[in-house]
Protein backbone atom coordinates (compact mmCIF):
# COMPACT_ATOMS: atom_id res chain seq x y z
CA UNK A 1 21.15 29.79 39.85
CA UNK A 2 21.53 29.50 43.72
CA UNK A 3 25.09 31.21 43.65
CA UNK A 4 23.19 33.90 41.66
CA UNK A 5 20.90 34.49 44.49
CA UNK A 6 23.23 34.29 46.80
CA UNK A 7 25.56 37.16 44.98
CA UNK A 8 21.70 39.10 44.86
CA UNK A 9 21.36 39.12 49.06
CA UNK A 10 24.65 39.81 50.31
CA UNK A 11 24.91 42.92 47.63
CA UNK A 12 25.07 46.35 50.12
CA UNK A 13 21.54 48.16 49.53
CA UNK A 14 21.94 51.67 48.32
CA UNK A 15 20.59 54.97 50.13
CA UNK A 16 17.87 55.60 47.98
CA UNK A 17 16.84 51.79 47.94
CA UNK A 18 17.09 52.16 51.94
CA UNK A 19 14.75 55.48 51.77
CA UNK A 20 12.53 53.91 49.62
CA UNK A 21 12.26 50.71 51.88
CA UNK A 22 11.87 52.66 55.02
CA UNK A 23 8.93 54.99 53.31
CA UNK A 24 7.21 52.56 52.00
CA UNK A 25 7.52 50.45 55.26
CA UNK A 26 5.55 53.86 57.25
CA UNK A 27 2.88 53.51 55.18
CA UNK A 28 0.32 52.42 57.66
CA UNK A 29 -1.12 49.08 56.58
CA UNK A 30 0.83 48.48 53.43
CA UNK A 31 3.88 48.64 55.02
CA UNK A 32 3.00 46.29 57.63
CA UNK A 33 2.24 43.77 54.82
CA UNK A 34 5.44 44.58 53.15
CA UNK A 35 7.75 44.09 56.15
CA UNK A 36 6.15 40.43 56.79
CA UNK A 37 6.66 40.02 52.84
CA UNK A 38 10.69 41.13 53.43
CA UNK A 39 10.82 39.40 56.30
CA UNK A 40 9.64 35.78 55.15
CA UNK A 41 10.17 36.34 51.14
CA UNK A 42 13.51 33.82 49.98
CA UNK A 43 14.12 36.25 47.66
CA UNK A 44 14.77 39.02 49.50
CA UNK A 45 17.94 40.55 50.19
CA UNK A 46 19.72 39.61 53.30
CA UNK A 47 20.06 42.89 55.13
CA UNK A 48 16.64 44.19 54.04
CA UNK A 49 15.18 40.42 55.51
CA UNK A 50 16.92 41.12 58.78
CA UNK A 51 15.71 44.97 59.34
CA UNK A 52 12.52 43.38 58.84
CA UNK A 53 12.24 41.23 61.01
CA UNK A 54 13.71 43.93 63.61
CA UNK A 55 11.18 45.99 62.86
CA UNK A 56 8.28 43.43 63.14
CA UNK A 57 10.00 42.92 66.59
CA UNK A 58 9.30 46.22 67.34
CA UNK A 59 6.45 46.09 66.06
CA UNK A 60 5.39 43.73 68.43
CA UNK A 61 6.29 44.89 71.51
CA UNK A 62 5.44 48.51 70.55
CA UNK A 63 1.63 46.66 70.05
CA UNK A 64 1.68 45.08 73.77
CA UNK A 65 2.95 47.97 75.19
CA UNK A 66 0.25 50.36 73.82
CA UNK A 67 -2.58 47.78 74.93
CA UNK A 68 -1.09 47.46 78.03
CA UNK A 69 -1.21 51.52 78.69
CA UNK A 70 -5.04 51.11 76.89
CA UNK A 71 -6.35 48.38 79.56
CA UNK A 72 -4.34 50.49 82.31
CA UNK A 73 -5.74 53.28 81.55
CA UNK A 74 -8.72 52.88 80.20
CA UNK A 75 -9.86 50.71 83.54
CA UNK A 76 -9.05 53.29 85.78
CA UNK A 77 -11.51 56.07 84.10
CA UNK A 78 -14.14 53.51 84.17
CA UNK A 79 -13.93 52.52 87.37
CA UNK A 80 -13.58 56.49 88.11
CA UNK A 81 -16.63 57.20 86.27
CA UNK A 82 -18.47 54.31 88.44
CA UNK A 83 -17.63 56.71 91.52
């Protein structure tokens, strides 16, 4: 059974399995559930787990960077508006 799984994850993901993955991962709140499901799941297929968890690292910093810009920003027109 593990050899079985094993065969499963290191099988090369097809184009339209990659398109599919990638649309349903720009879906905006489903897809963020679904790429901490690929990312985590045992079952999941090596590659697909590792673009994952790429993606949730972008994920991340794309998140700190925007709230960074949003506190930045966002400050400096209040304390403009105080003026």
């Amino acid at each position: 059974m593990e050899d079985l799984t094993e065969q499963q994850n290191a099988t090369i993901m097809s184009y339209k399995e990659w398109a599919l993955t990638i649309f349903l991962a720009s879906i905006p709140i489903v897809g963020f559930i679904l790429v901490l499901i690929w990312a985590f799941d045992s079952n999941t297929r090596i590659n697909k787990k590792n673009w994952a968890k790429g993606t949730l690292l972008l994920m991340v910093i794309y998140f700190i960077i925007i709230m960074l810009f949003l506190f930045m920003f966002g400050g400096l027109a209040i304390l403009a508006g105080m003026s």
